[in-house]
N, C-alpha and C. Protein backbone atom coordinates (compact mmCIF):
# COMPACT_ATOMS: atom_id res chain seq x y z
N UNK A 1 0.82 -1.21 0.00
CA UNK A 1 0.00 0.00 0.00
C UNK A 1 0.86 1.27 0.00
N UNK A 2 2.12 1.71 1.00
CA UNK A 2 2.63 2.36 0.80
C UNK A 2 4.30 2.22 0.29
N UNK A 3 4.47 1.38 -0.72
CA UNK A 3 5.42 1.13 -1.20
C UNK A 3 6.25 2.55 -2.01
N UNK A 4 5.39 2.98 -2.00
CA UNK A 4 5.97 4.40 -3.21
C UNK A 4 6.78 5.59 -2.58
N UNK A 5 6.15 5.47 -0.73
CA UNK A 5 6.88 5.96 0.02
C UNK A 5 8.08 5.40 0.57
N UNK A 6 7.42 3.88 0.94
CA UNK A 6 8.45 3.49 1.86
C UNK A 6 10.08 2.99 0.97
N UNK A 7 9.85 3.32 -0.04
CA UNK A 7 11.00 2.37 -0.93
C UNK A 7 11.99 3.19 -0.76
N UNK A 8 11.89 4.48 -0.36
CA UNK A 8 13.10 5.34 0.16
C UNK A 8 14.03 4.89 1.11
N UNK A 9 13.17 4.36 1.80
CA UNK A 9 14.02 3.44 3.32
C UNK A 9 15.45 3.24 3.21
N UNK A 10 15.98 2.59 2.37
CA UNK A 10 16.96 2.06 1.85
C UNK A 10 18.20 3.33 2.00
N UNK A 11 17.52 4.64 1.74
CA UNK A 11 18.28 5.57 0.90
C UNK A 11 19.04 6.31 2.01
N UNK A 12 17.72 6.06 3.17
CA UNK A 12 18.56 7.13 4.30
C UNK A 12 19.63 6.66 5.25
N UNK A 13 20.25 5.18 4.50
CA UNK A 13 21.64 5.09 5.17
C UNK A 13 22.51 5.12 4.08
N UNK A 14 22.25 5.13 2.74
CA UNK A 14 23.61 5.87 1.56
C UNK A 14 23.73 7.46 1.72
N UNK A 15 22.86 8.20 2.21
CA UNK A 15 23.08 9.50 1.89
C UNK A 15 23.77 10.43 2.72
N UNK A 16 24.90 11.26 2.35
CA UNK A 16 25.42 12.11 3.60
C UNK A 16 24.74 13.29 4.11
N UNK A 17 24.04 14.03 3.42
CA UNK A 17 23.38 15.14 3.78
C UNK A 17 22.03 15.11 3.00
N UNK A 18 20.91 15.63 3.46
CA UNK A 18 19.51 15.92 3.35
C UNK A 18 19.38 17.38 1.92
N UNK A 19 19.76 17.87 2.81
CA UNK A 19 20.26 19.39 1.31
C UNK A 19 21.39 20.10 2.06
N UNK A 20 21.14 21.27 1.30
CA UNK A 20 21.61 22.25 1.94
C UNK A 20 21.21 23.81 1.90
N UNK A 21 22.06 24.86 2.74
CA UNK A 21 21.33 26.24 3.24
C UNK A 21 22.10 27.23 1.75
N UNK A 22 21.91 27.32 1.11
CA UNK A 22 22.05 28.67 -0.08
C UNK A 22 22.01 29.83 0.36
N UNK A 23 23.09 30.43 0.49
CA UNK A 23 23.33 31.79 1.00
C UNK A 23 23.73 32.76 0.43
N UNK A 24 23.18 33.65 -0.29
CA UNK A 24 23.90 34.54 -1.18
C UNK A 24 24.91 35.61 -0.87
N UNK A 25 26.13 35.25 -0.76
CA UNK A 25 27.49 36.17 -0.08
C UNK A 25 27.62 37.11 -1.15
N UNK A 26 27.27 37.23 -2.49
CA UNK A 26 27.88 37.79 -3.40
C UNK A 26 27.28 38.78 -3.82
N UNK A 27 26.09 39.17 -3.60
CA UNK A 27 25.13 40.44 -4.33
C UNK A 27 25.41 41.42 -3.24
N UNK A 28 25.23 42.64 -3.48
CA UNK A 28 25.31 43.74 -2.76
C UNK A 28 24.43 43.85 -1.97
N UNK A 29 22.86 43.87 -2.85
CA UNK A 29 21.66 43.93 -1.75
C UNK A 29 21.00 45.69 -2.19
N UNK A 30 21.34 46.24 -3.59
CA UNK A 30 20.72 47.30 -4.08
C UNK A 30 19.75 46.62 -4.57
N UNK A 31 19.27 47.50 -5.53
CA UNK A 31 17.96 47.21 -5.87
C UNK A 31 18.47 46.84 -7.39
N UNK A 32 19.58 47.16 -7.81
CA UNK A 32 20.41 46.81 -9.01
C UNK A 32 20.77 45.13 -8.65
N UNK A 33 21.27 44.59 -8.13
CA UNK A 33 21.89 43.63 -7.28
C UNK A 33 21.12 42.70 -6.05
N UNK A 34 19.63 42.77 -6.17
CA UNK A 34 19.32 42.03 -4.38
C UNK A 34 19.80 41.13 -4.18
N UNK A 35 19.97 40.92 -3.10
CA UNK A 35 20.14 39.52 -2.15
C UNK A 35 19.46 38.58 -2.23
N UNK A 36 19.80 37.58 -2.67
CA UNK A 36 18.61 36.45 -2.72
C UNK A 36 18.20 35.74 -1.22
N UNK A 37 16.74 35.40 -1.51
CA UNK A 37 17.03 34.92 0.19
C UNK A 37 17.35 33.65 0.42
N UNK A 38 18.09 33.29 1.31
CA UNK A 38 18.21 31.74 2.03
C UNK A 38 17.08 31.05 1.31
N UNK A 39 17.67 29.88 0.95
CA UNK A 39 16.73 28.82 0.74
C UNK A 39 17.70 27.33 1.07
N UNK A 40 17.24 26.11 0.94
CA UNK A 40 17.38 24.82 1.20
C UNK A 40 17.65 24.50 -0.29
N UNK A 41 18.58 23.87 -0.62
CA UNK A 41 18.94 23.06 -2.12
C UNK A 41 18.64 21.44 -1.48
N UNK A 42 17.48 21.09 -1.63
CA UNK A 42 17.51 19.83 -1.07
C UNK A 42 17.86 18.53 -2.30
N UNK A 43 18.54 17.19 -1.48
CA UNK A 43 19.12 16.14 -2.12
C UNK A 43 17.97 15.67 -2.58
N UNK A 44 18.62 14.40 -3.89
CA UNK A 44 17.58 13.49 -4.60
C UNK A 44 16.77 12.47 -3.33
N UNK A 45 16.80 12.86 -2.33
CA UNK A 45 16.41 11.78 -0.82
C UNK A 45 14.87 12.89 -0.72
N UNK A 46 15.41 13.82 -0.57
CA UNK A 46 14.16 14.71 -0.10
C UNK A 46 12.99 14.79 -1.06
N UNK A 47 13.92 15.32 -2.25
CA UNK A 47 13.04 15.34 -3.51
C UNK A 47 12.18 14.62 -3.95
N UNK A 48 12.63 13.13 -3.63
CA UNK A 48 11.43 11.70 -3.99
C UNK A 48 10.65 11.81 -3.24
N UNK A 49 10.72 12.13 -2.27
CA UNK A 49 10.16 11.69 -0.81
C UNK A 49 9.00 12.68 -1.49
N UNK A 50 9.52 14.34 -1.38
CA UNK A 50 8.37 15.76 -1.49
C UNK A 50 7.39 14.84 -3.01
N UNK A 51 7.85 14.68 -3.97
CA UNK A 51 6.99 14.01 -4.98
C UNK A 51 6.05 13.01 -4.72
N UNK A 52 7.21 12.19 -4.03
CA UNK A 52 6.00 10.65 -3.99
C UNK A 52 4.53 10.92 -3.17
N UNK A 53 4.88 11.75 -1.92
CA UNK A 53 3.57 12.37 -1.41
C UNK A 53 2.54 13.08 -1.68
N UNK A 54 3.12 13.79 -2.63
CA UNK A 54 1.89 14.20 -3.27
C UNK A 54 1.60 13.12 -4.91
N UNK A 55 1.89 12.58 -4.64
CA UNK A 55 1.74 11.29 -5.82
C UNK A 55 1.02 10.40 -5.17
N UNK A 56 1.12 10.31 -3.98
CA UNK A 56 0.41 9.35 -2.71
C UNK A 56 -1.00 9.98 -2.67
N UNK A 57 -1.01 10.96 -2.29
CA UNK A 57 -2.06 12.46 -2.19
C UNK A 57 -2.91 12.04 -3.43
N UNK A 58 -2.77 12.18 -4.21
CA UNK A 58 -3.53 12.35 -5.73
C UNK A 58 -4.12 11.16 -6.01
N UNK A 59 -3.38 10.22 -5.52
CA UNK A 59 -4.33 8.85 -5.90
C UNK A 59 -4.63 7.71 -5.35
N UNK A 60 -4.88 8.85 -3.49
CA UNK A 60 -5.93 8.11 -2.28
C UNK A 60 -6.33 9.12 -2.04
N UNK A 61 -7.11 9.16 -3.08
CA UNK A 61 -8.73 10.62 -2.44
C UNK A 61 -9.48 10.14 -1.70
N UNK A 62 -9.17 8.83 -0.90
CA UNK A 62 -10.25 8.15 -0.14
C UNK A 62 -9.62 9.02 1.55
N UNK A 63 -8.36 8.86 1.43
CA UNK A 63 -7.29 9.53 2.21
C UNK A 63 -7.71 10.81 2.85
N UNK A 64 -8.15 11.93 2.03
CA UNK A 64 -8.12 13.55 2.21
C UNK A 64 -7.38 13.74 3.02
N UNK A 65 -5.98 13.73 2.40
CA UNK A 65 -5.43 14.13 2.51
C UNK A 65 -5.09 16.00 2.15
N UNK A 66 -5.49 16.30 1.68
CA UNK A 66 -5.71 17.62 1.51
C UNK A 66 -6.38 18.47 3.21
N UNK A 67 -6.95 18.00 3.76
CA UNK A 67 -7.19 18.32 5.34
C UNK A 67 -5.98 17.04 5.99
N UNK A 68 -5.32 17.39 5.88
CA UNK A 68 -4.50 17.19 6.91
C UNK A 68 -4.01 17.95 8.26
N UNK A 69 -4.15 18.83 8.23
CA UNK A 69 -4.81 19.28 8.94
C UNK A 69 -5.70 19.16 10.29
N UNK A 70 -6.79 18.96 9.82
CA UNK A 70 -7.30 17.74 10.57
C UNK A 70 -7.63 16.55 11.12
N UNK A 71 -7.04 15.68 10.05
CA UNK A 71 -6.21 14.52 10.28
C UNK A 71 -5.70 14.50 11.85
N UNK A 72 -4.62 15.17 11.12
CA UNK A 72 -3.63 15.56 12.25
C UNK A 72 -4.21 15.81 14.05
N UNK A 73 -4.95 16.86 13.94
CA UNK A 73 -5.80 17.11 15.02
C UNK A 73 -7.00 15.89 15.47
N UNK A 74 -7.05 15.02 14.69
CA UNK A 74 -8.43 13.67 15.27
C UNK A 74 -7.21 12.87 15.71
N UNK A 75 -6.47 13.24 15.42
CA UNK A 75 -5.04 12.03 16.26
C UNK A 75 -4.42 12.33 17.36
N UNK A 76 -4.53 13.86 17.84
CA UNK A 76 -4.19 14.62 19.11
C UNK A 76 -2.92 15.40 18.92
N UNK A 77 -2.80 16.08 17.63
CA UNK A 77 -1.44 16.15 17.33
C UNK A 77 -1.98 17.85 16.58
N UNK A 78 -0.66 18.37 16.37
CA UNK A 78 -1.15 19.69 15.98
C UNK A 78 -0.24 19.65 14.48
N UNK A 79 -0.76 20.69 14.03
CA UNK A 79 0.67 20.86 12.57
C UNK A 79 1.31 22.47 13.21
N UNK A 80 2.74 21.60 13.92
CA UNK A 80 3.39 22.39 14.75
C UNK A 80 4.81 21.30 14.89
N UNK A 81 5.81 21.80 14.45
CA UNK A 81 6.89 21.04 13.86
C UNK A 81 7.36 20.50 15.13
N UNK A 82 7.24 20.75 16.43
CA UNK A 82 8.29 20.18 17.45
C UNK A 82 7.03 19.31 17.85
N UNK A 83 5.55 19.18 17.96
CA UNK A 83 4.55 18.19 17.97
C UNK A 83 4.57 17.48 17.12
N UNK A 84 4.60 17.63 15.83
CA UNK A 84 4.41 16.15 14.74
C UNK A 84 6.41 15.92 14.98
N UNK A 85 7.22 16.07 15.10
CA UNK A 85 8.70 15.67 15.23
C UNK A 85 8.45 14.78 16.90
N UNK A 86 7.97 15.18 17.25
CA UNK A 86 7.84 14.22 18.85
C UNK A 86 6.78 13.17 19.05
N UNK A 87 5.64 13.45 18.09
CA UNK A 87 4.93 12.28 17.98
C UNK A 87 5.49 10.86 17.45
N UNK A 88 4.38 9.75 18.45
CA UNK A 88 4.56 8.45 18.54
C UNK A 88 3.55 8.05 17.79
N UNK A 89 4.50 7.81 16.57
CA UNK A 89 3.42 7.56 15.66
C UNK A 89 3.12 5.92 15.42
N UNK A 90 3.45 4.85 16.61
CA UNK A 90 3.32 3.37 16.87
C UNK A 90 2.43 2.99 16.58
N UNK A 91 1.08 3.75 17.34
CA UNK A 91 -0.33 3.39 17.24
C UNK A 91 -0.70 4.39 16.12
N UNK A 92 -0.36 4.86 15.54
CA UNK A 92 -1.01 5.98 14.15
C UNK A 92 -1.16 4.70 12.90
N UNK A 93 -2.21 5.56 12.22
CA UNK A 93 -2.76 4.56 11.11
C UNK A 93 -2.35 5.05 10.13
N UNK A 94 -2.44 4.40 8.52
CA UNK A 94 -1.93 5.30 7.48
C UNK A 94 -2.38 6.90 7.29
N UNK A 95 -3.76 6.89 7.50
CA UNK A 95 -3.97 7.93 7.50
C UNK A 95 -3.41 9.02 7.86
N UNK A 96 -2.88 8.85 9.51
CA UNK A 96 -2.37 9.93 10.67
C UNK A 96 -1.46 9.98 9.76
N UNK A 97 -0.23 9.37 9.56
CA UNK A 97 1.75 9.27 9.13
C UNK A 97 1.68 9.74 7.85
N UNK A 98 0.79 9.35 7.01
CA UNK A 98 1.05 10.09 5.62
C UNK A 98 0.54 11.44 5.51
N UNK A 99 0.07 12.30 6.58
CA UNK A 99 -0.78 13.46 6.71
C UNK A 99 0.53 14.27 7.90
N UNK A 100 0.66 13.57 8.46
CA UNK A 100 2.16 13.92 8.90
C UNK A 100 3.30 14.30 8.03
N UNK A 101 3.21 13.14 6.93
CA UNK A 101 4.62 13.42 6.01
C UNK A 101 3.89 14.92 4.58
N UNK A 102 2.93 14.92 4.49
CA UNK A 102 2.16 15.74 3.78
C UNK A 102 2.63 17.61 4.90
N UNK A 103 1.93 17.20 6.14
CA UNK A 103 2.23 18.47 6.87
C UNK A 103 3.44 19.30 6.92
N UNK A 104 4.63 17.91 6.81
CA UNK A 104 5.82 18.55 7.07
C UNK A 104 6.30 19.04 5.88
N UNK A 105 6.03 18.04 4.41
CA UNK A 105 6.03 18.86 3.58
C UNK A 105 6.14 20.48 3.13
N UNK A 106 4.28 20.78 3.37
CA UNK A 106 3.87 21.58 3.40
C UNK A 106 4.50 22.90 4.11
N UNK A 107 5.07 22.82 5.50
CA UNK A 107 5.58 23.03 6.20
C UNK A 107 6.71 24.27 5.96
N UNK A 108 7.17 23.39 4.82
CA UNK A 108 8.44 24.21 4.14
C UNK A 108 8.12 25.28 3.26
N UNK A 109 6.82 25.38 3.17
CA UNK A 109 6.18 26.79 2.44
C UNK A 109 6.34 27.57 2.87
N UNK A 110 5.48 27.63 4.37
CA UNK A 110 5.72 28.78 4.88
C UNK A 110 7.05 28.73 5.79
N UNK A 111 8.39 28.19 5.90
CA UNK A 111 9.50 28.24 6.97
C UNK A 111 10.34 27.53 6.51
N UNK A 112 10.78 28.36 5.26
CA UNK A 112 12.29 27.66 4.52
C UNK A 112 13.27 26.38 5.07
N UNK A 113 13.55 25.39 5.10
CA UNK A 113 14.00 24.41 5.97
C UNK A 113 12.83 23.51 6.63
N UNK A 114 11.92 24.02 6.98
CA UNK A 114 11.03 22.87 7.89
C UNK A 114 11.31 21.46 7.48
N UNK A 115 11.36 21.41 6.23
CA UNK A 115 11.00 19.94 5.93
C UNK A 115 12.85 19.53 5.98
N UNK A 116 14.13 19.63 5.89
CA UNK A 116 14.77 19.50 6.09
C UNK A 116 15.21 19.01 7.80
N UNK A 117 14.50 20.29 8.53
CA UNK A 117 14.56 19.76 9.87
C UNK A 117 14.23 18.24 10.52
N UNK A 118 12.64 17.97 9.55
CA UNK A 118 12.01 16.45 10.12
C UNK A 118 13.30 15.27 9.44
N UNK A 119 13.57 15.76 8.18
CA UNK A 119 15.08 14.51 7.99
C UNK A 119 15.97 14.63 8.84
N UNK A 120 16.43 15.67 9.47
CA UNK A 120 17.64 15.54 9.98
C UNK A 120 17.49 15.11 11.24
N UNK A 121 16.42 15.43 11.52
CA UNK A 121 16.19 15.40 13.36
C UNK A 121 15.54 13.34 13.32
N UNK A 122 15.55 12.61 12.16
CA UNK A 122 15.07 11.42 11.92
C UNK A 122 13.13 11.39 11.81
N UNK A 123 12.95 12.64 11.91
CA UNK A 123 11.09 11.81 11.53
C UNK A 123 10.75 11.43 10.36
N UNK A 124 11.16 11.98 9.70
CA UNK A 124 10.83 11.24 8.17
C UNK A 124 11.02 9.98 8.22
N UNK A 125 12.40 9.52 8.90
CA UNK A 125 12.41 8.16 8.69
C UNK A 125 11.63 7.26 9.64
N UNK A 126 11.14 7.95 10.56
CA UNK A 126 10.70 7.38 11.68
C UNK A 126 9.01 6.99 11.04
N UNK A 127 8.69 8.13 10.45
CA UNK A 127 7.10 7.89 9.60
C UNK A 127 7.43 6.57 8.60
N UNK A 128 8.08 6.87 8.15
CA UNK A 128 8.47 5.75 6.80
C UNK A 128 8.26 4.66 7.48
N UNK A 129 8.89 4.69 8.29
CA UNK A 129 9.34 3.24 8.99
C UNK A 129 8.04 2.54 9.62
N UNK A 130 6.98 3.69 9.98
CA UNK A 130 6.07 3.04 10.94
C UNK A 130 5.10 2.64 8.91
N UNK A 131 4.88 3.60 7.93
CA UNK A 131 4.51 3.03 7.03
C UNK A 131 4.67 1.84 6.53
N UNK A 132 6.14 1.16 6.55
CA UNK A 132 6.43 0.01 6.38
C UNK A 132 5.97 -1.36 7.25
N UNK A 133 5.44 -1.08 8.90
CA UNK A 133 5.17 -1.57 9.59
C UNK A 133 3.91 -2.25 9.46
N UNK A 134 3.16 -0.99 9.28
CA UNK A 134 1.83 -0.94 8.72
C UNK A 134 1.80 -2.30 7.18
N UNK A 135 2.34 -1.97 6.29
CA UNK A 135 2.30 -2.39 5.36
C UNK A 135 2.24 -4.13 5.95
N UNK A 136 3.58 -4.52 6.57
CA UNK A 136 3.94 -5.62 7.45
C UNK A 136 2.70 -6.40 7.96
N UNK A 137 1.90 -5.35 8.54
CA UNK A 137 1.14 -6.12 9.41
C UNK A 137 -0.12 -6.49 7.88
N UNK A 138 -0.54 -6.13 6.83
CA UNK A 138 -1.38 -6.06 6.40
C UNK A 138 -0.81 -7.46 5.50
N UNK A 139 0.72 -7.50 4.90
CA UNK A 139 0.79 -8.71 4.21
C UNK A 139 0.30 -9.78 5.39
N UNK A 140 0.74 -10.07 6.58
CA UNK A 140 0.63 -10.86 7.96
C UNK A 140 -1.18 -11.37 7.91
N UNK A 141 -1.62 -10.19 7.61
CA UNK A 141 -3.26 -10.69 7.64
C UNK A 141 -3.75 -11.59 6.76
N UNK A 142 -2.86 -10.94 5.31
CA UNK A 142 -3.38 -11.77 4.21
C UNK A 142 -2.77 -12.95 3.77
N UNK A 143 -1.74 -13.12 4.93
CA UNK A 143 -0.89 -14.82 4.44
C UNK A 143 -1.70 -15.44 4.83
């Protein structure tokens, strides 16, 4: 079921870094010249990951995922990066973890890095992982 996510698994022990911070040292900062602002150059790890979810998104509309949002909140959890990064997502269902990995996504819209933070700090992999679990228990039913 969530193979499209979880197949990343693999990736987050080849990879050395998540992205990185782009800093523009070189422009002056006139109006001839601005400063570009900080942004995240994120790796081919992040990048699959940001795609496959909304590839996940698009074709489990059973999901609504689009309120995630609220998702989030029927699970006791807020979309608030140090709450979904500290959640125990053991007992969470697909629903909750992929609305999680959607939030944090999202996340990075409004707060350049967010979604960098949940890789580095391990939740991404920690969601993945409980996705794979999930998955686990569902072949287990049907052997």
């Amino acid at each position: 079921m969530y193979e499209s996510l979880t197949r990343y698994l693999p990736e987050f022990d080849k990879v050395e870094g998540y992205g990185e911070w782009v800093i523009d040292h070189e422009s002056k900062g006139t109006m001839d010249d601005p400063i570009q602002m900080p942004y995240v150059d994120y790796g081919p790890l992040v990048m699959g990951v940001y795609d496959a979810i909304y590839t996940f998104e698009e074709g489990h509309l059973e999901y609504g995922l689009n309120r995630y949002n609220d998702i989030l909140e029927r699970n006791g959890l807020k979309w608030d990066g140090r709450m979904m990064s500290e959640a125990d997502v053991s007992q969470l269902d697909g629903q909750a973890v992929t609305a999680l990995i959607l939030g944090a996504v999202r996340a990075d819209r409004f707060c350049e890095g967010a979604l960098l933070g949940f890789f580095e700090d391990g939740s991404m992999r920690r969601w993945l992982e409980r996705l794979a679990d999930l998955d686990h228990q569902m072949e287990d039913r049907h052997a």
